[in-house]
PDB file of N, CA and C in Angstrom:
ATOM      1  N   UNK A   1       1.418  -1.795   9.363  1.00  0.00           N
ATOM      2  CA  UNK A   1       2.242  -0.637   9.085  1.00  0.00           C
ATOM      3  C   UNK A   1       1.337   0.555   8.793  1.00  0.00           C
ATOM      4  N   UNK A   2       1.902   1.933   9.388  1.00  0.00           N
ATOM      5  CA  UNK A   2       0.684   2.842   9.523  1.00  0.00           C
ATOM      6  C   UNK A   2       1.466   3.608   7.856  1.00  0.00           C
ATOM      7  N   UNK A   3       0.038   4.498   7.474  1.00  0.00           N
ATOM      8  CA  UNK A   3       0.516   4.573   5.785  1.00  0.00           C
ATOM      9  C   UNK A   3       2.030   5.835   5.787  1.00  0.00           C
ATOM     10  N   UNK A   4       2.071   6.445   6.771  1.00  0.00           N
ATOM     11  CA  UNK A   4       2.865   7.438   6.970  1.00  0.00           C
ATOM     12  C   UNK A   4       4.500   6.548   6.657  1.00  0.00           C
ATOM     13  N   UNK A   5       4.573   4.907   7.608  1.00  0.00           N
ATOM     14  CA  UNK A   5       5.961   4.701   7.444  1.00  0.00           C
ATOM     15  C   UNK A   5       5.900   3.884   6.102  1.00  0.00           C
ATOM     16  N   UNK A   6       4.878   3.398   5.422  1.00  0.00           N
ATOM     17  CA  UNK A   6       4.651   3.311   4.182  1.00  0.00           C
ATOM     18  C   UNK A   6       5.198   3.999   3.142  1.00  0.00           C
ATOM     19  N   UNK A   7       4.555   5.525   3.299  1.00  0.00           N
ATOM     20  CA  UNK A   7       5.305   6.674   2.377  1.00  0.00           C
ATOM     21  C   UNK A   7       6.498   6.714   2.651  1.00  0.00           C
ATOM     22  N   UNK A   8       7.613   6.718   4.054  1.00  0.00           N
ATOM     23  CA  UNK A   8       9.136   6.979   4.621  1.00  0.00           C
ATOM     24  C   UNK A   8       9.695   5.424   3.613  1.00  0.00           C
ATOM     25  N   UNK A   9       8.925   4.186   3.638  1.00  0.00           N
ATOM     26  CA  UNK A   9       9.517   3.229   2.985  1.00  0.00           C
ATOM     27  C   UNK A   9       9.394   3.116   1.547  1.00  0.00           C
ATOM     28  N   UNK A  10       8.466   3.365   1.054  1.00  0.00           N
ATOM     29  CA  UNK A  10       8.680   3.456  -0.239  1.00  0.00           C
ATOM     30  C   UNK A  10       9.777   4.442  -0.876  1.00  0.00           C
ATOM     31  N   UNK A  11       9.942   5.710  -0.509  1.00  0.00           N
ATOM     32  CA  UNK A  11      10.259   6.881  -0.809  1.00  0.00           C
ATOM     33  C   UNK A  11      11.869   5.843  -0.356  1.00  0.00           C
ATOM     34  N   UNK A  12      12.038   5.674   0.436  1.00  0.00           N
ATOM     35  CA  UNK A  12      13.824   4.998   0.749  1.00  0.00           C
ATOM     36  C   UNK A  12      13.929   4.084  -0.353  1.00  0.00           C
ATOM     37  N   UNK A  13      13.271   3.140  -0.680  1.00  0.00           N
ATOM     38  CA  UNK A  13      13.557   1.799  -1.280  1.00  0.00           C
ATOM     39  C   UNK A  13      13.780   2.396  -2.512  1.00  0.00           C
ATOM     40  N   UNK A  14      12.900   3.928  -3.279  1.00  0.00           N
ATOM     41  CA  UNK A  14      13.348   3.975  -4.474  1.00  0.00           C
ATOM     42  C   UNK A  14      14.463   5.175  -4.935  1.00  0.00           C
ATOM     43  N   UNK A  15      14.950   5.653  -3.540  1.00  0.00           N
ATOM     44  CA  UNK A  15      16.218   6.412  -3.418  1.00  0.00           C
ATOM     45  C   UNK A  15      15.754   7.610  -3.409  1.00  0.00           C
ATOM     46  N   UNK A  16      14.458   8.100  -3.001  1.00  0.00           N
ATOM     47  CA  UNK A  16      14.588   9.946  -3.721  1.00  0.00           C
ATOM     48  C   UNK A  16      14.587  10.046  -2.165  1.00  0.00           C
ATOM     49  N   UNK A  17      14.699  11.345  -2.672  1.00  0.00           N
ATOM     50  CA  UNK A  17      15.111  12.443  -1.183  1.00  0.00           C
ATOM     51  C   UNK A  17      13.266  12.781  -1.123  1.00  0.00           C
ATOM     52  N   UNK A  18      12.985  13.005   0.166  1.00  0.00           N
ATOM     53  CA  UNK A  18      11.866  13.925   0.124  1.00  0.00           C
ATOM     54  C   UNK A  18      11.311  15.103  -0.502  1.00  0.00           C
ATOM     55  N   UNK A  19      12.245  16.091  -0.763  1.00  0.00           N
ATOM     56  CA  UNK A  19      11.931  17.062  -2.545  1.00  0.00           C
ATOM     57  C   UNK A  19      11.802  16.408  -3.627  1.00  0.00           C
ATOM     58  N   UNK A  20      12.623  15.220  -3.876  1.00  0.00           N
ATOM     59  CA  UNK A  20      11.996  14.710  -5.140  1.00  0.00           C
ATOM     60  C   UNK A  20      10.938  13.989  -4.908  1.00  0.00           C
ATOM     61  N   UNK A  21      10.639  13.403  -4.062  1.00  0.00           N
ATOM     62  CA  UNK A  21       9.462  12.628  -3.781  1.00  0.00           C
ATOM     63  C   UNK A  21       8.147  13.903  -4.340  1.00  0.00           C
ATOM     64  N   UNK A  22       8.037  14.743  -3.370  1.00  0.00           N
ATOM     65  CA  UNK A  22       7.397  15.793  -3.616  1.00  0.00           C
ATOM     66  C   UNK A  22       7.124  16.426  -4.728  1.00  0.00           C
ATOM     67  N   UNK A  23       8.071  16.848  -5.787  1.00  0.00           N
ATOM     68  CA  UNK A  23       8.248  17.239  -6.974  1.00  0.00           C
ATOM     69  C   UNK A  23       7.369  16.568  -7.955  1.00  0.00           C
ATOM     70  N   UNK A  24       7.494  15.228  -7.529  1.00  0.00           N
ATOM     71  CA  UNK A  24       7.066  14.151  -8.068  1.00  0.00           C
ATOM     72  C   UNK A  24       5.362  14.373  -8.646  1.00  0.00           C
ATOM     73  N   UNK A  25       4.864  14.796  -7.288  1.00  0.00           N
ATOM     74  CA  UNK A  25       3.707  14.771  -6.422  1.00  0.00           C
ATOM     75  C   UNK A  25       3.325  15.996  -6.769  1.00  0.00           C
ATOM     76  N   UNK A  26       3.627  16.935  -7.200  1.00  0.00           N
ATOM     77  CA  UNK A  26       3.031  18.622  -7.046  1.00  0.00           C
ATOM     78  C   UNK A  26       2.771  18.823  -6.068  1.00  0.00           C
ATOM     79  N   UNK A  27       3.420  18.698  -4.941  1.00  0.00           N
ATOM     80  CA  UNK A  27       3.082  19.189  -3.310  1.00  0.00           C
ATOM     81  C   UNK A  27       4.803  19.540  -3.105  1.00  0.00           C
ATOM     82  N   UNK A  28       4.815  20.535  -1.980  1.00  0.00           N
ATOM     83  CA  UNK A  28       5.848  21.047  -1.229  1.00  0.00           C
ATOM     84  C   UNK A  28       6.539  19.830  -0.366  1.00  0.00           C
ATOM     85  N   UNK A  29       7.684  20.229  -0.346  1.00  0.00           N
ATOM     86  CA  UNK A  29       8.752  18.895   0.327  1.00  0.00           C
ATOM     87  C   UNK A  29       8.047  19.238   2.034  1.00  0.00           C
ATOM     88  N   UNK A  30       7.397  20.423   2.240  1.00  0.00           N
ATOM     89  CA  UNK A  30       7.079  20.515   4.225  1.00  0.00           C
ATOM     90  C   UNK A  30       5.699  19.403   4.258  1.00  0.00           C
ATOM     91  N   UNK A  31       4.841  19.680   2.989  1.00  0.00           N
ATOM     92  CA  UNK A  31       3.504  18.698   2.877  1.00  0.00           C
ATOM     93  C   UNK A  31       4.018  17.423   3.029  1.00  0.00           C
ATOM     94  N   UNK A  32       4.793  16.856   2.240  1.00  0.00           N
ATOM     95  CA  UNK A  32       5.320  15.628   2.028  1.00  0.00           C
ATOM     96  C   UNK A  32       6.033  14.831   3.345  1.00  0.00           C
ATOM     97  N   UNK A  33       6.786  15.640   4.387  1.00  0.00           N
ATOM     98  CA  UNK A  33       7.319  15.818   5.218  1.00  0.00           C
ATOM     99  C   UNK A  33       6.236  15.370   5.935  1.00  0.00           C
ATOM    100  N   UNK A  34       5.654  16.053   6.330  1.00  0.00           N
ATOM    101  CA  UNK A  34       4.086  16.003   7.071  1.00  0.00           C
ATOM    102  C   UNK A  34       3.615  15.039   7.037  1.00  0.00           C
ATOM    103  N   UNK A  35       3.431  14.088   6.189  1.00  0.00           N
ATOM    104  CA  UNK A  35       2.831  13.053   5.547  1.00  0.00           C
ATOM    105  C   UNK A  35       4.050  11.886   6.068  1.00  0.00           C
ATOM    106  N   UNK A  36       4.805  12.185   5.955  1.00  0.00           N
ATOM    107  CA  UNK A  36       5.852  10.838   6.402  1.00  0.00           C
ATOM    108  C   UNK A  36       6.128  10.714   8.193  1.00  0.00           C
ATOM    109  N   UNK A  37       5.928  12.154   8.722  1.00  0.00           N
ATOM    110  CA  UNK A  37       6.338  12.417  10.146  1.00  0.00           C
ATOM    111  C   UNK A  37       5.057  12.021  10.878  1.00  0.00           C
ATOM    112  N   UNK A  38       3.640  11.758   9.828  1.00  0.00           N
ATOM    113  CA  UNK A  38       2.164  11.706  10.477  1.00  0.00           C
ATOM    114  C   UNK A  38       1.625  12.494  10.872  1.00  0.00           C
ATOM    115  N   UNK A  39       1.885  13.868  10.548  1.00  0.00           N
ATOM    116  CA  UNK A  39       1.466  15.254  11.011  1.00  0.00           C
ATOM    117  C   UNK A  39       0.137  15.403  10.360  1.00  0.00           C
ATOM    118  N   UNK A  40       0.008  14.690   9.065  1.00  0.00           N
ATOM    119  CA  UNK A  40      -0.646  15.244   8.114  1.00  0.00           C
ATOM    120  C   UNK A  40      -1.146  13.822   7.802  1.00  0.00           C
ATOM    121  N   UNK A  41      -2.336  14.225   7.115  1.00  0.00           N
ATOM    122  CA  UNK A  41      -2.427  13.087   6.512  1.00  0.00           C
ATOM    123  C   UNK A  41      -2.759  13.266   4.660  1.00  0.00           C
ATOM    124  N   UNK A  42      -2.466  12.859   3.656  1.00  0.00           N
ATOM    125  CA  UNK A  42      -2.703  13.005   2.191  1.00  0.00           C
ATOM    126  C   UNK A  42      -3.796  13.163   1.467  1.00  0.00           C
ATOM    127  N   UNK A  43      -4.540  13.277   0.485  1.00  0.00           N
ATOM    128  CA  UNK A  43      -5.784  13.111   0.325  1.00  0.00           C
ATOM    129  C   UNK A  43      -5.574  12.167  -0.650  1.00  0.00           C
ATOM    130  N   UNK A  44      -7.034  11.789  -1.135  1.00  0.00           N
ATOM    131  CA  UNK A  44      -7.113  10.783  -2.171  1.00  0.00           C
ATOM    132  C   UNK A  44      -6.609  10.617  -2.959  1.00  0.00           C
ATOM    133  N   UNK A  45      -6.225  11.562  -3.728  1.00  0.00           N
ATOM    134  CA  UNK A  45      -5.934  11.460  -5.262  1.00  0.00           C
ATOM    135  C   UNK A  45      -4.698  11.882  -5.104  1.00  0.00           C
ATOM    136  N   UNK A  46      -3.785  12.393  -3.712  1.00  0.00           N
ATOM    137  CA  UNK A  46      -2.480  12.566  -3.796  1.00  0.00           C
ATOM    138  C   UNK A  46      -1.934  10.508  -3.698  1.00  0.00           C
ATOM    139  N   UNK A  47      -2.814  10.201  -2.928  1.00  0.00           N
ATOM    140  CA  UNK A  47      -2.266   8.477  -2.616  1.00  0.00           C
ATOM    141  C   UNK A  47      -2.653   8.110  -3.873  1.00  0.00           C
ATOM    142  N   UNK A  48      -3.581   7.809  -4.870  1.00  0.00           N
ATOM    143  CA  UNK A  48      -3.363   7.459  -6.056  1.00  0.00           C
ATOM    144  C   UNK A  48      -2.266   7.532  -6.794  1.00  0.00           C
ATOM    145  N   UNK A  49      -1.893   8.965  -6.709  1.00  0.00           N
ATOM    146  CA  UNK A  49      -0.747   9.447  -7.212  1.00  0.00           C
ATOM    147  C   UNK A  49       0.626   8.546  -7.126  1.00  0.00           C
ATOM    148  N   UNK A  50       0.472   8.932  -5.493  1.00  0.00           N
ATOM    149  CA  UNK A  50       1.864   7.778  -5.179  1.00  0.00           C
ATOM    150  C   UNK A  50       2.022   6.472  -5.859  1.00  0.00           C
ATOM    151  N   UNK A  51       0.565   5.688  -5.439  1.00  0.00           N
ATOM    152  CA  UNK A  51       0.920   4.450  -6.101  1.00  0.00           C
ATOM    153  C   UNK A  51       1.314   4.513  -7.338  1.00  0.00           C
ATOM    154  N   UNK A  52       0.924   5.708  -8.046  1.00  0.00           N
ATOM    155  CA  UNK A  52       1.226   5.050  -9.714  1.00  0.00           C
ATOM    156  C   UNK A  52       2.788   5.741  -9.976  1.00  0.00           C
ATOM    157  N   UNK A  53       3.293   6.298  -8.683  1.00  0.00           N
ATOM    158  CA  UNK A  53       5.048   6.853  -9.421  1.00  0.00           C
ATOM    159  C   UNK A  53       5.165   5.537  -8.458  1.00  0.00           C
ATOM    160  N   UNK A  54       4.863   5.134  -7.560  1.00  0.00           N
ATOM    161  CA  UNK A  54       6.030   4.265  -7.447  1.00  0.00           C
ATOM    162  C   UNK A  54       5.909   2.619  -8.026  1.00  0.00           C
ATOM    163  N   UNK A  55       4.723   2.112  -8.167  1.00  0.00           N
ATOM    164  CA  UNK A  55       4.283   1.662  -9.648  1.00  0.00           C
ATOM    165  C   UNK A  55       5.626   1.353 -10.554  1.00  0.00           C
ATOM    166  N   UNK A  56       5.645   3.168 -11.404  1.00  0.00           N
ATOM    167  CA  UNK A  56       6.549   3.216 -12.537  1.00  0.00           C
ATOM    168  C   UNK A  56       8.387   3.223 -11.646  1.00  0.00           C
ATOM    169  N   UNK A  57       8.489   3.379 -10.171  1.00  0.00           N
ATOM    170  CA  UNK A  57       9.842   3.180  -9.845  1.00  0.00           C
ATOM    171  C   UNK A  57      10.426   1.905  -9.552  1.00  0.00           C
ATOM    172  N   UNK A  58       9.074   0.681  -9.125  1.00  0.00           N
ATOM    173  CA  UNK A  58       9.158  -0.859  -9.095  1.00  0.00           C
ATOM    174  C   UNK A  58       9.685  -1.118 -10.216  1.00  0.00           C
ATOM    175  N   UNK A  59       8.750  -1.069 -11.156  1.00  0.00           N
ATOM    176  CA  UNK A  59       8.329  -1.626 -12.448  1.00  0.00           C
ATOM    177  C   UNK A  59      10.409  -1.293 -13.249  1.00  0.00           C
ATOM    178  N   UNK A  60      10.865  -0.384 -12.751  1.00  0.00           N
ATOM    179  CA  UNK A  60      12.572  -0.419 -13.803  1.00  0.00           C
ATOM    180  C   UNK A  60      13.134  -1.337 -13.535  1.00  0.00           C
TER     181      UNK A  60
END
């Protein structure tokens, strides 16, 4: 699985919309977008990031 449908699956499984995903993240819902469509790709410490909100969205 390439990390882009990674981010589209996680982000579904824990219900947010792509703005909240983003919000989440301190990045813009078009960055985030980008990142799920494969336009873009994230940097390091934004994928850290992810893992640890969705981490805390498993973990309820």
């Amino acid at each position: 699985m390439k990390l882009n449908e990674k981010f589209y699956q996680l982000r579904r499984q824990s219900g947010m919309s792509e703005k909240e995903a983003a919000d989440k993240l301190n990045i813009s819902r078009q960055a985030f977008w980008r990142w799920e469509d494969g336009t873009a790709q994230s940097a390091a410490n934004n994928i850290l990031e992810i893992s640890k909100q969705n981490k805390r969205l498993i973990s309820r």
